[in-house]
PDB file of N, CA and C in Angstrom:
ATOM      1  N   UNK A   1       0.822  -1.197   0.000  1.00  0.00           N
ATOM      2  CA  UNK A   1       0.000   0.000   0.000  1.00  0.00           C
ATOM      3  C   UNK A   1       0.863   1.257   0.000  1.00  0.00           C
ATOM      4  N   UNK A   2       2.299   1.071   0.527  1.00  0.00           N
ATOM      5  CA  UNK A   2       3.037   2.551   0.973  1.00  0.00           C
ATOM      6  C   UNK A   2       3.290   2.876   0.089  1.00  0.00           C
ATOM      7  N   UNK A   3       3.814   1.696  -1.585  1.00  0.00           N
ATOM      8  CA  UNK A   3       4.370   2.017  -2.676  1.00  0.00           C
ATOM      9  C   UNK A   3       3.501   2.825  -4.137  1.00  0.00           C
ATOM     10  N   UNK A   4       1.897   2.355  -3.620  1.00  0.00           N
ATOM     11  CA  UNK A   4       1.068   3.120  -4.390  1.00  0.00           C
ATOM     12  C   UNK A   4       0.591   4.713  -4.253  1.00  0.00           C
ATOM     13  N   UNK A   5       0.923   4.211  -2.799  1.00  0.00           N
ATOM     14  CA  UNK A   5       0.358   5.887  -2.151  1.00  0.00           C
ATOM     15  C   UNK A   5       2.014   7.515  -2.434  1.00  0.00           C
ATOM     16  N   UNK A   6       3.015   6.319  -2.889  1.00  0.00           N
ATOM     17  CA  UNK A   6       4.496   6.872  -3.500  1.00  0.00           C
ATOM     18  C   UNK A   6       4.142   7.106  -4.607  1.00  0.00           C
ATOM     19  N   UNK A   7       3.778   6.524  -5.433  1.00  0.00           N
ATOM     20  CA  UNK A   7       3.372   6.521  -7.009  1.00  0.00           C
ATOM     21  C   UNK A   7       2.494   7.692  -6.963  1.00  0.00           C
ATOM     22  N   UNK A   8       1.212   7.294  -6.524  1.00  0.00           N
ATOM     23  CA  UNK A   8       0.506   8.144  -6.380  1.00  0.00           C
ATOM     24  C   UNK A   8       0.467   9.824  -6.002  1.00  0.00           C
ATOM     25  N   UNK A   9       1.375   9.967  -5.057  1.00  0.00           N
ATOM     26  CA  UNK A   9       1.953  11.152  -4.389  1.00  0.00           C
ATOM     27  C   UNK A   9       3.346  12.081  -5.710  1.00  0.00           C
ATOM     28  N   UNK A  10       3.832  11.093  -5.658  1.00  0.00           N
ATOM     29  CA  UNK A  10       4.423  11.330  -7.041  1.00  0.00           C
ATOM     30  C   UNK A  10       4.319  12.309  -8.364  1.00  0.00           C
ATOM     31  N   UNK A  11       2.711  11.124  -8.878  1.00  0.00           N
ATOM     32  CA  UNK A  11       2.361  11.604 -10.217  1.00  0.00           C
ATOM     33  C   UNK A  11       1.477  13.036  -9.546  1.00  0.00           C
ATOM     34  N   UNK A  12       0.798  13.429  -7.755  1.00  0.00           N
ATOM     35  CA  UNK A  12       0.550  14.637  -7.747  1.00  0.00           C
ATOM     36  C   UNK A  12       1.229  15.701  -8.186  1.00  0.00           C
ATOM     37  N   UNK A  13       2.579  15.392  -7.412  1.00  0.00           N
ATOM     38  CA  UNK A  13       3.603  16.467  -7.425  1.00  0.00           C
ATOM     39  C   UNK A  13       3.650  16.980  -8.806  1.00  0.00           C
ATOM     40  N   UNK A  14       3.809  15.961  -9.749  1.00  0.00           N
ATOM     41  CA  UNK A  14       4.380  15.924 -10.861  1.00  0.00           C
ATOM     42  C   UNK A  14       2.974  17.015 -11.405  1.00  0.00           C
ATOM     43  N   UNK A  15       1.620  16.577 -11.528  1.00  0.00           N
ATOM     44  CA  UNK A  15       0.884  17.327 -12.093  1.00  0.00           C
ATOM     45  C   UNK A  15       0.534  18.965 -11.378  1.00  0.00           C
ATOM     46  N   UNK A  16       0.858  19.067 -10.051  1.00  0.00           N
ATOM     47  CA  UNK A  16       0.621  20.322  -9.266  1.00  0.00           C
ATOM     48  C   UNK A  16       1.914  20.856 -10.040  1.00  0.00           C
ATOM     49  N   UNK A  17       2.941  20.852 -10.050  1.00  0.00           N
ATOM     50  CA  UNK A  17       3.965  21.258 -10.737  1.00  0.00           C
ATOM     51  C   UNK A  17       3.320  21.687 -12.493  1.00  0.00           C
ATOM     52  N   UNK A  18       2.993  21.103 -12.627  1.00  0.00           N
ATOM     53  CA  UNK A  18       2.805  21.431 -14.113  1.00  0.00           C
ATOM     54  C   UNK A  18       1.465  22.090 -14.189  1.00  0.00           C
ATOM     55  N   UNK A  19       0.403  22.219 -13.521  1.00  0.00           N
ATOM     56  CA  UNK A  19      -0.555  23.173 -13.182  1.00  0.00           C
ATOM     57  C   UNK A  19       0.363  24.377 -13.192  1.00  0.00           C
ATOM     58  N   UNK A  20       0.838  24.885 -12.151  1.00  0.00           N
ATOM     59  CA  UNK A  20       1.799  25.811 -11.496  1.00  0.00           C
ATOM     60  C   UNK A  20       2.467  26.308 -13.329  1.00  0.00           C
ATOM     61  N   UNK A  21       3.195  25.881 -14.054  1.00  0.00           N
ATOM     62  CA  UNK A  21       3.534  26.260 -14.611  1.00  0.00           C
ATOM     63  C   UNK A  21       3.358  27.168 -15.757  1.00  0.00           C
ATOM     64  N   UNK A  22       1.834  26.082 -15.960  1.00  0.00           N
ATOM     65  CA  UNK A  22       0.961  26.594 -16.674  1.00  0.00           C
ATOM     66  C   UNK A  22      -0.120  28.053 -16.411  1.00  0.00           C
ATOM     67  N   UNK A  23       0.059  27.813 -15.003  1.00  0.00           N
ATOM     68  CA  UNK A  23       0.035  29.851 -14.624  1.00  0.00           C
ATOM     69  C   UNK A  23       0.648  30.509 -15.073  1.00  0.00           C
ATOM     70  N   UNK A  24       2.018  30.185 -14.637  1.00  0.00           N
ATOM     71  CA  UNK A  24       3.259  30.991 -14.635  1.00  0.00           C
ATOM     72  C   UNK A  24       2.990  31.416 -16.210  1.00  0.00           C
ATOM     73  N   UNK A  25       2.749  30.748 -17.152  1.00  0.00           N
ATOM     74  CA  UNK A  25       3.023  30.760 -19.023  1.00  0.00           C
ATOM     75  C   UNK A  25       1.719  31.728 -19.270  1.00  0.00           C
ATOM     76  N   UNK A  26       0.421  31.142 -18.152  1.00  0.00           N
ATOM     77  CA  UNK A  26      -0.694  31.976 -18.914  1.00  0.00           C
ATOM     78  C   UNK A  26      -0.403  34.012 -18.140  1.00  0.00           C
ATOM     79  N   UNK A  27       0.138  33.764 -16.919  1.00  0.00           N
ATOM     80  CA  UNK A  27       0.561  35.108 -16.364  1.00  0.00           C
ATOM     81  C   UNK A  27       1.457  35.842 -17.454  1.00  0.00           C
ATOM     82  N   UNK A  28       2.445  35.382 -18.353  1.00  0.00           N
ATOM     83  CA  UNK A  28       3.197  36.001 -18.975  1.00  0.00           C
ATOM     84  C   UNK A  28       2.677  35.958 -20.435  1.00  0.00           C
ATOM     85  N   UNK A  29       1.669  35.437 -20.846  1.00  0.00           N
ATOM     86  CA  UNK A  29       1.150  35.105 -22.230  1.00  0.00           C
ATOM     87  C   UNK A  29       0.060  36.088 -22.451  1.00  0.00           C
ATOM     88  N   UNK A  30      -1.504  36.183 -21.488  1.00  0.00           N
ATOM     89  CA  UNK A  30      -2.233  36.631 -21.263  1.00  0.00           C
ATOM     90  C   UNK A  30      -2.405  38.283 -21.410  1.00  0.00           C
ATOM     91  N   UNK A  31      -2.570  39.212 -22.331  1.00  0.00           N
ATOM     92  CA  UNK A  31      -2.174  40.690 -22.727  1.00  0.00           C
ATOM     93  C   UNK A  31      -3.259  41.534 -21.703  1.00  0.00           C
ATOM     94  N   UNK A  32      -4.118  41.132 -20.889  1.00  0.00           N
ATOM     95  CA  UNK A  32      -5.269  42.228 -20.728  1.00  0.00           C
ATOM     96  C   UNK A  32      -5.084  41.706 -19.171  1.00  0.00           C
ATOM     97  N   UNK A  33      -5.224  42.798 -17.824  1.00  0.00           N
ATOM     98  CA  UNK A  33      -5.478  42.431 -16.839  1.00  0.00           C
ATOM     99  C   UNK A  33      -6.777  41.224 -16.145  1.00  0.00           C
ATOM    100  N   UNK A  34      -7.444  41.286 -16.621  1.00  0.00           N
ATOM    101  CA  UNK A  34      -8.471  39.890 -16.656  1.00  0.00           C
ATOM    102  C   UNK A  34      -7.850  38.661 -16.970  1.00  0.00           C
ATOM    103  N   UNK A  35      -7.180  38.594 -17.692  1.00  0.00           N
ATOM    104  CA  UNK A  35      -6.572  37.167 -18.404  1.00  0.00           C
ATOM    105  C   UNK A  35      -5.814  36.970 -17.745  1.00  0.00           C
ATOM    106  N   UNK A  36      -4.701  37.272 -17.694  1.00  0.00           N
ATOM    107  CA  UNK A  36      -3.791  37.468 -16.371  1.00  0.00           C
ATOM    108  C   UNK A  36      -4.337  37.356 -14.792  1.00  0.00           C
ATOM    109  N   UNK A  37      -5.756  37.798 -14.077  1.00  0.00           N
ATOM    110  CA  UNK A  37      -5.524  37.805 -13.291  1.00  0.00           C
ATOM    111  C   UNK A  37      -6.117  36.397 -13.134  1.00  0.00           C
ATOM    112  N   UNK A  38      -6.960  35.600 -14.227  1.00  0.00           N
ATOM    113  CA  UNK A  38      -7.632  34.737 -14.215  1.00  0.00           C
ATOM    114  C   UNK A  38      -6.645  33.344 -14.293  1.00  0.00           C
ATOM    115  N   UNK A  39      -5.552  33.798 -15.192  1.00  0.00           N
ATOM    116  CA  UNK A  39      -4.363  32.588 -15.263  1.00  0.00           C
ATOM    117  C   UNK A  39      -3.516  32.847 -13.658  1.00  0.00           C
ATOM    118  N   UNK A  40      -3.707  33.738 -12.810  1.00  0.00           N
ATOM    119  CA  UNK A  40      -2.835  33.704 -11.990  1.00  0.00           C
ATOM    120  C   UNK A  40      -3.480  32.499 -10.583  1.00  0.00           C
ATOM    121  N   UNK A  41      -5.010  33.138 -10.677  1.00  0.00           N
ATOM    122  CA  UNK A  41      -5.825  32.420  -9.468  1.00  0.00           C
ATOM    123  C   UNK A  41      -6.245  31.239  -9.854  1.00  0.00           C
ATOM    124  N   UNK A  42      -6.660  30.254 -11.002  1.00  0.00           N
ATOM    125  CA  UNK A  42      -7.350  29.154 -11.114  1.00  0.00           C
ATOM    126  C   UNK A  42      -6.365  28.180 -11.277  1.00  0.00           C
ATOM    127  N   UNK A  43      -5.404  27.705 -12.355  1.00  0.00           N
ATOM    128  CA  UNK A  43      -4.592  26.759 -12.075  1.00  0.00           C
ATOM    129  C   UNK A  43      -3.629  27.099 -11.080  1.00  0.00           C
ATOM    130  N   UNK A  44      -2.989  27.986 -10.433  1.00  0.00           N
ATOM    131  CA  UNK A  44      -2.401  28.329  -9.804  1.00  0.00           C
ATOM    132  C   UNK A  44      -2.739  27.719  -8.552  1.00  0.00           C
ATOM    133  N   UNK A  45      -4.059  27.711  -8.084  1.00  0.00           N
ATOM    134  CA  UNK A  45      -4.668  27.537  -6.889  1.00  0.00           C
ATOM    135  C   UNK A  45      -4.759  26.232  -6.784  1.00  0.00           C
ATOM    136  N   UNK A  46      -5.223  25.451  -7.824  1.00  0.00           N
ATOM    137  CA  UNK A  46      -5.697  24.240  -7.924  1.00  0.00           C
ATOM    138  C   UNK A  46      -3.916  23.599  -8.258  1.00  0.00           C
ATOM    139  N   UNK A  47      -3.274  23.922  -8.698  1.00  0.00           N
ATOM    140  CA  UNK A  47      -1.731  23.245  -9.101  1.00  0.00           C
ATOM    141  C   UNK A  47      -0.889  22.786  -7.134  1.00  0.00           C
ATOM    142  N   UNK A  48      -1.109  24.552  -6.173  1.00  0.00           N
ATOM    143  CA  UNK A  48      -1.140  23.826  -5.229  1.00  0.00           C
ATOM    144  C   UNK A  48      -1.629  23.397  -4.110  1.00  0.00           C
ATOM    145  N   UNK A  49      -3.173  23.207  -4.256  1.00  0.00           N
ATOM    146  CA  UNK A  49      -4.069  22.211  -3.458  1.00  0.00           C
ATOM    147  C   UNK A  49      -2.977  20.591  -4.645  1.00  0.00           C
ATOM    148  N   UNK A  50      -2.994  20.708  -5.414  1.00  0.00           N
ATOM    149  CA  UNK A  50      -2.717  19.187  -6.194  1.00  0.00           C
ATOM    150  C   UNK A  50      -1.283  18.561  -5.268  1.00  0.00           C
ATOM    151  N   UNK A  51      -0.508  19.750  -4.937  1.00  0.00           N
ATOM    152  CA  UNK A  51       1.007  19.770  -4.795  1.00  0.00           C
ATOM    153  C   UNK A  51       1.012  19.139  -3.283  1.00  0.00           C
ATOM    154  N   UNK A  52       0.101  19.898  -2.755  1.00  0.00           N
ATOM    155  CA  UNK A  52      -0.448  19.893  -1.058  1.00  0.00           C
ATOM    156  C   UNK A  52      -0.615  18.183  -0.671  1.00  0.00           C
ATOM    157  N   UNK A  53      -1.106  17.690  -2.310  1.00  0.00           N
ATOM    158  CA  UNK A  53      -1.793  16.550  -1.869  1.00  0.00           C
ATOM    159  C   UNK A  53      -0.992  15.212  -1.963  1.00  0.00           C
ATOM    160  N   UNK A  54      -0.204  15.597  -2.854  1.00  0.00           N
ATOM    161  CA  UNK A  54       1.060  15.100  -3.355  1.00  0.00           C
ATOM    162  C   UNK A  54       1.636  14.759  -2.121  1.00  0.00           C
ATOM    163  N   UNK A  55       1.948  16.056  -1.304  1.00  0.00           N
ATOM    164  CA  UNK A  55       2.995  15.841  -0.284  1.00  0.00           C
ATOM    165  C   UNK A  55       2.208  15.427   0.934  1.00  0.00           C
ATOM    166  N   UNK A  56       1.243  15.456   0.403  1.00  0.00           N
ATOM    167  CA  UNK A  56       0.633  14.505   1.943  1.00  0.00           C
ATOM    168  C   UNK A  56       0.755  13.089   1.852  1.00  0.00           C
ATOM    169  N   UNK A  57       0.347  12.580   0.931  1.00  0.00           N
ATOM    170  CA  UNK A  57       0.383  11.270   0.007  1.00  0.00           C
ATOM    171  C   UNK A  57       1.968  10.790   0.808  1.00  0.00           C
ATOM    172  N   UNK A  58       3.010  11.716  -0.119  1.00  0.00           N
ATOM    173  CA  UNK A  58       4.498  10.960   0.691  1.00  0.00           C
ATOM    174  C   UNK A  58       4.894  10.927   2.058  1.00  0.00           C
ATOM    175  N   UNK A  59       4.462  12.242   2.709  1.00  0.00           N
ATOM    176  CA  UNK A  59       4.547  12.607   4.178  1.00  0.00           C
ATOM    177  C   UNK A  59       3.840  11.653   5.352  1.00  0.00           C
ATOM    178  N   UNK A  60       2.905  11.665   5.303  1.00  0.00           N
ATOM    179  CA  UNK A  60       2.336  11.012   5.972  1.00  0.00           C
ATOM    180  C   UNK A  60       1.990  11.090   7.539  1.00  0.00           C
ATOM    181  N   UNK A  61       2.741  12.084   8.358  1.00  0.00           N
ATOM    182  CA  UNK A  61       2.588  12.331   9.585  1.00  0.00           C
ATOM    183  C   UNK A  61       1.705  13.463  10.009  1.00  0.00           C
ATOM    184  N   UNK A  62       1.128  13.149  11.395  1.00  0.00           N
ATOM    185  CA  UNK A  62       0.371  13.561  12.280  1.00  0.00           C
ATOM    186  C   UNK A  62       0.695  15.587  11.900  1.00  0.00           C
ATOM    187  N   UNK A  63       1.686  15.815  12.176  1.00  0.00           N
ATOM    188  CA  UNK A  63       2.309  17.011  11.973  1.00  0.00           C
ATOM    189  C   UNK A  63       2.076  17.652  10.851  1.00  0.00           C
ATOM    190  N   UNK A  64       3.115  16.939  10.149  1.00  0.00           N
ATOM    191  CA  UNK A  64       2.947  17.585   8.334  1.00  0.00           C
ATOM    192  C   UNK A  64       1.543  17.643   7.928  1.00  0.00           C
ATOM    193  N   UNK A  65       0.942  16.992   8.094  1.00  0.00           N
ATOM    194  CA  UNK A  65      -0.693  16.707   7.613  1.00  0.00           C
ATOM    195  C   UNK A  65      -0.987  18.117   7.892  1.00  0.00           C
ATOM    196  N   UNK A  66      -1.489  18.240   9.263  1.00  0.00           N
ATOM    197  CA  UNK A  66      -1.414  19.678  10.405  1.00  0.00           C
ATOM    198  C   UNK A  66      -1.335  20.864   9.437  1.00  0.00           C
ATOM    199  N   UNK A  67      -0.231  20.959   8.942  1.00  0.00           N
ATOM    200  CA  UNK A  67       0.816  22.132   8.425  1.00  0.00           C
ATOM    201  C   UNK A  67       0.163  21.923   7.026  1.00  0.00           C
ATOM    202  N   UNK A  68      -0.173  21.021   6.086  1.00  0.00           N
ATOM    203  CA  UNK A  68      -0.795  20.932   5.191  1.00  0.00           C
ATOM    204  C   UNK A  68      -1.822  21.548   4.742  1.00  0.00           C
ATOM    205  N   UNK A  69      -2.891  21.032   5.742  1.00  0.00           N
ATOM    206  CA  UNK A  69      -3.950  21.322   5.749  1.00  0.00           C
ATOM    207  C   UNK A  69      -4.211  23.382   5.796  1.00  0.00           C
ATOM    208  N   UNK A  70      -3.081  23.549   6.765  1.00  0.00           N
ATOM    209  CA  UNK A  70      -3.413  25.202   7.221  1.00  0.00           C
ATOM    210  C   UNK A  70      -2.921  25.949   5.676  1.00  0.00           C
ATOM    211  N   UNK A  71      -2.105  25.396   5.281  1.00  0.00           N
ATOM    212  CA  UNK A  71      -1.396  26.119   4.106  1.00  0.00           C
ATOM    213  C   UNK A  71      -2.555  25.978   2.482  1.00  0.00           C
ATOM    214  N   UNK A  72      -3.159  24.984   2.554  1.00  0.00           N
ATOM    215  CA  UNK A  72      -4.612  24.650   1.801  1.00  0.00           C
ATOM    216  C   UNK A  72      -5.285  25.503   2.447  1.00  0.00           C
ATOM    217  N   UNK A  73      -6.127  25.493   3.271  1.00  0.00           N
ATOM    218  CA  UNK A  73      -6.889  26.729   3.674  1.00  0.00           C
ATOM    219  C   UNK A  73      -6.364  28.418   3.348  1.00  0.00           C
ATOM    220  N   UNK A  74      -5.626  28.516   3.959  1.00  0.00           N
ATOM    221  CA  UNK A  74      -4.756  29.825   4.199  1.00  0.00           C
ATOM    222  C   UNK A  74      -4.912  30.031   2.088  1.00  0.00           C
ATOM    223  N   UNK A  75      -4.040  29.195   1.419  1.00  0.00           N
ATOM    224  CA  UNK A  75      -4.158  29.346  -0.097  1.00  0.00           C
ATOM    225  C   UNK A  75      -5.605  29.369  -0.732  1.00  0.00           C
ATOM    226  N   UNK A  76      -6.694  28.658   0.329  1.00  0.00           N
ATOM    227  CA  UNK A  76      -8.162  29.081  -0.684  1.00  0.00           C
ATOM    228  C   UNK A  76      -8.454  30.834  -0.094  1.00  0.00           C
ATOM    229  N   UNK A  77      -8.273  30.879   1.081  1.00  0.00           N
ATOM    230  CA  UNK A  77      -8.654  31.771   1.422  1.00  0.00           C
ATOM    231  C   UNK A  77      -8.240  33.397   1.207  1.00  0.00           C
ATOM    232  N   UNK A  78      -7.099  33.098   0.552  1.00  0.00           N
ATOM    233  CA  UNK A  78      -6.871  34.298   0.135  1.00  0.00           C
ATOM    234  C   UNK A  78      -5.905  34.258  -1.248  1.00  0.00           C
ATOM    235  N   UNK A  79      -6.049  33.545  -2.244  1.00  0.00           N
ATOM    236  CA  UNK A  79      -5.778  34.203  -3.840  1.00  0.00           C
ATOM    237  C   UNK A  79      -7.399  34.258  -4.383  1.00  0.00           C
ATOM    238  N   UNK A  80      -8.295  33.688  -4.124  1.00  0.00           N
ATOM    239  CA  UNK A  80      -9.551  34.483  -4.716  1.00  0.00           C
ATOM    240  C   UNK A  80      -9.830  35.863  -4.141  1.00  0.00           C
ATOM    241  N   UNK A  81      -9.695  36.333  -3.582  1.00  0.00           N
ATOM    242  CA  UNK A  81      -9.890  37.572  -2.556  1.00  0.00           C
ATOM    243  C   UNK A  81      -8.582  38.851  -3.297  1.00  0.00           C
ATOM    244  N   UNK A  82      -7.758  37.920  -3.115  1.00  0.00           N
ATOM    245  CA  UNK A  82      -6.305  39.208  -3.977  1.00  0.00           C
ATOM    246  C   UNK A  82      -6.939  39.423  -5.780  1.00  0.00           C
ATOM    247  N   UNK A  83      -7.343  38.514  -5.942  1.00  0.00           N
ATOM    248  CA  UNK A  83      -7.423  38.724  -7.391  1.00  0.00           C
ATOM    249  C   UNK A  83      -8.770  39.465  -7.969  1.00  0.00           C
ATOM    250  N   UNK A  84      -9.948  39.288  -6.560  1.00  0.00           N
ATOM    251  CA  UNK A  84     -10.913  40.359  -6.720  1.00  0.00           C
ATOM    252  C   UNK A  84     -10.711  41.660  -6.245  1.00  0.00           C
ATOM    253  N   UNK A  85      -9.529  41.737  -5.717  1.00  0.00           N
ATOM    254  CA  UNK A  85      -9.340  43.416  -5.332  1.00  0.00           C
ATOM    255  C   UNK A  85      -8.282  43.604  -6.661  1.00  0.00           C
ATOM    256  N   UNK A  86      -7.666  42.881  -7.027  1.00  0.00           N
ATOM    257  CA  UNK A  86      -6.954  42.913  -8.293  1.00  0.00           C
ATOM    258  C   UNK A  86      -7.389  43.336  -9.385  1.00  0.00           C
ATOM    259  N   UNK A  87      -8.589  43.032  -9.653  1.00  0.00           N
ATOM    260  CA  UNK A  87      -9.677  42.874 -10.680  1.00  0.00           C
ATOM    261  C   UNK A  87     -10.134  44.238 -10.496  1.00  0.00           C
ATOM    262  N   UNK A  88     -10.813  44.642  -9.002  1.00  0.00           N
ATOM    263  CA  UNK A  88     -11.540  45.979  -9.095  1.00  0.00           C
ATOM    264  C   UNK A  88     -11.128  46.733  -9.265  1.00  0.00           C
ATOM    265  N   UNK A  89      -9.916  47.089  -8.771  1.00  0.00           N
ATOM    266  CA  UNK A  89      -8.443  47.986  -8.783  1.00  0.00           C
ATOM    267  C   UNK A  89      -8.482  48.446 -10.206  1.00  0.00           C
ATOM    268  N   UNK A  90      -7.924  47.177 -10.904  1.00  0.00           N
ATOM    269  CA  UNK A  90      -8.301  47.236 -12.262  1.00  0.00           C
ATOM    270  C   UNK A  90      -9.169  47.857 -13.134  1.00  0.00           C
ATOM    271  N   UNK A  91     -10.478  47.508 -12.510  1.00  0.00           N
ATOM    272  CA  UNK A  91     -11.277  48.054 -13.728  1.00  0.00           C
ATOM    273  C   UNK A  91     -11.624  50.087 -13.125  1.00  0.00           C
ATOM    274  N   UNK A  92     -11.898  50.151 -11.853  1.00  0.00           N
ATOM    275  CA  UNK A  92     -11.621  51.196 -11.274  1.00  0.00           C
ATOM    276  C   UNK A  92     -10.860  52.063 -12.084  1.00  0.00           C
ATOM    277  N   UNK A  93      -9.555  52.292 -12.396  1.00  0.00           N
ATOM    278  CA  UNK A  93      -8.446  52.585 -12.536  1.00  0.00           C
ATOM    279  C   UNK A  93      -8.468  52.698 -14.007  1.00  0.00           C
ATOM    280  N   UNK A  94      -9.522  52.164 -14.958  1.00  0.00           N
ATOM    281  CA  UNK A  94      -9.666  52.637 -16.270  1.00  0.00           C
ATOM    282  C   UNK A  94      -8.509  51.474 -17.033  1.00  0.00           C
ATOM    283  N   UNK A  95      -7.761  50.119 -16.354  1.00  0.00           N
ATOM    284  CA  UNK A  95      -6.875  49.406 -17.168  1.00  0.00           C
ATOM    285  C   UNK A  95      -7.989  48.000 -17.817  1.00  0.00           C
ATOM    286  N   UNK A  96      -8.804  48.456 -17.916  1.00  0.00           N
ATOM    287  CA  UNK A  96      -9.811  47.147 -18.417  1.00  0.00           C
ATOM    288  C   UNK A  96     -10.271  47.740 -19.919  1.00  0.00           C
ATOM    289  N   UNK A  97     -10.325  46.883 -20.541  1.00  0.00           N
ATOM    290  CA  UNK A  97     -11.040  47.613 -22.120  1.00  0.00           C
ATOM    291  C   UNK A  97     -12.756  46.565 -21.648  1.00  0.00           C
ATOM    292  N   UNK A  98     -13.070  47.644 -21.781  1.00  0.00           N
ATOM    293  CA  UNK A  98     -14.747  47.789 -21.542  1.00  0.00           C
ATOM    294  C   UNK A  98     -15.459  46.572 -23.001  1.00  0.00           C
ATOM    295  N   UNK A  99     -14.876  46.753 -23.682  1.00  0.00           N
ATOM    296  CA  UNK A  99     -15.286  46.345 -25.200  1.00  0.00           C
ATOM    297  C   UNK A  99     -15.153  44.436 -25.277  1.00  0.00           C
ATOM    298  N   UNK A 100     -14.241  44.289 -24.290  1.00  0.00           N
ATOM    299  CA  UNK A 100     -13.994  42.543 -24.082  1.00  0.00           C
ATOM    300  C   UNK A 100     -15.297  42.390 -23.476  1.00  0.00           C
ATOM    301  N   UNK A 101     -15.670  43.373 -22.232  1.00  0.00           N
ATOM    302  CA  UNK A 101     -16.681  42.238 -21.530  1.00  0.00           C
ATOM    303  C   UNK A 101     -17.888  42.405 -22.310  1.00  0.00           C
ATOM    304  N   UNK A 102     -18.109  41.139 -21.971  1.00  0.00           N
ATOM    305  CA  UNK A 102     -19.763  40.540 -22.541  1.00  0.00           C
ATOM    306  C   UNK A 102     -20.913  41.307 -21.542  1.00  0.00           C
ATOM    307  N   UNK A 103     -20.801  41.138 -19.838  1.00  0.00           N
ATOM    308  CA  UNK A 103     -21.776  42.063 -19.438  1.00  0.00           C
ATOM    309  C   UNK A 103     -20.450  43.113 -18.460  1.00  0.00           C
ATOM    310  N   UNK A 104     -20.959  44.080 -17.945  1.00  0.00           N
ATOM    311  CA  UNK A 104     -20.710  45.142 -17.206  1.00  0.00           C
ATOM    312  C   UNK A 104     -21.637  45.711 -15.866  1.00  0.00           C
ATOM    313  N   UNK A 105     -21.303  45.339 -15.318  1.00  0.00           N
ATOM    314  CA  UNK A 105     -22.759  45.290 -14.238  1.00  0.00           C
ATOM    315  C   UNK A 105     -22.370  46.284 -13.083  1.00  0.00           C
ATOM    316  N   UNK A 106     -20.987  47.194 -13.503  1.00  0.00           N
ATOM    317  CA  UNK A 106     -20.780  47.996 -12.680  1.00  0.00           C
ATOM    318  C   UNK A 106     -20.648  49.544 -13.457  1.00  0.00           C
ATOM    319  N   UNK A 107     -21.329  49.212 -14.938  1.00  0.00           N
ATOM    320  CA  UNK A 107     -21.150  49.947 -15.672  1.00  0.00           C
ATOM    321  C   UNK A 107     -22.097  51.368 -15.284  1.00  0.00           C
ATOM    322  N   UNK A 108     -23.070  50.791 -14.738  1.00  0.00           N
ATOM    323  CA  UNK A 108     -24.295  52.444 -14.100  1.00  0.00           C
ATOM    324  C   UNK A 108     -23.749  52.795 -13.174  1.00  0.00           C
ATOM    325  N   UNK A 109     -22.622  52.427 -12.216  1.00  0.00           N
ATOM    326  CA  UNK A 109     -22.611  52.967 -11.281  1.00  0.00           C
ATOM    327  C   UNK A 109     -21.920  53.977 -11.039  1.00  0.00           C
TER     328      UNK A 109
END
């Protein structure tokens, strides 16, 4: 069982890693603050909850688990939150082209 849950832990790492990267490419690819802030928070987030899980998989102790778990929380709880003040900042601030979005719902205000 220890050697599947290795494998297993493994091929996480391996795919949280390559989530992760695939931020990193859409952060530097992505031309408009939306795209960017959208490649920064979704695989990003999910690459390391994947990574988190990975290393729980190999880790295995009472402790690390502990420390796991807070660093998963702590990571949901605040890159959706940075990237909506990111976002408002944004459009606030006149760096959004109005003409991409489909609706505007802060547009009367």
């Amino acid at each position: 069982m220890s050697t599947i849950a290795d494998w297993l832990g493994g091929f996480c790492l391996l795919a949280g890693a390559l989530l992760a990267l695939a931020a990193g490419i859409g952060v530097l690819r992505f031309p408009d603050v939306l795209g960017r802030m959208h490649a920064a928070t979704k695989p990003q987030v999910l690459g390391v909850l994947v990574l988190l899980l990975g290393l729980a998989l190999r880790l295995r102790t009472a402790a690390d688990l502990g420390m796991i778990a807070l660093i998963a929380v702590f990571q949901l709880a605040t890159a959706p939150v940075a990237a909506q003040m990111i976002g408002r900042a944004a459009y606030r601030s006149g760096r959004i082209d109005r003409e991409l979005l489909e609706v505007d719902e802060l547009a009367g205000r």
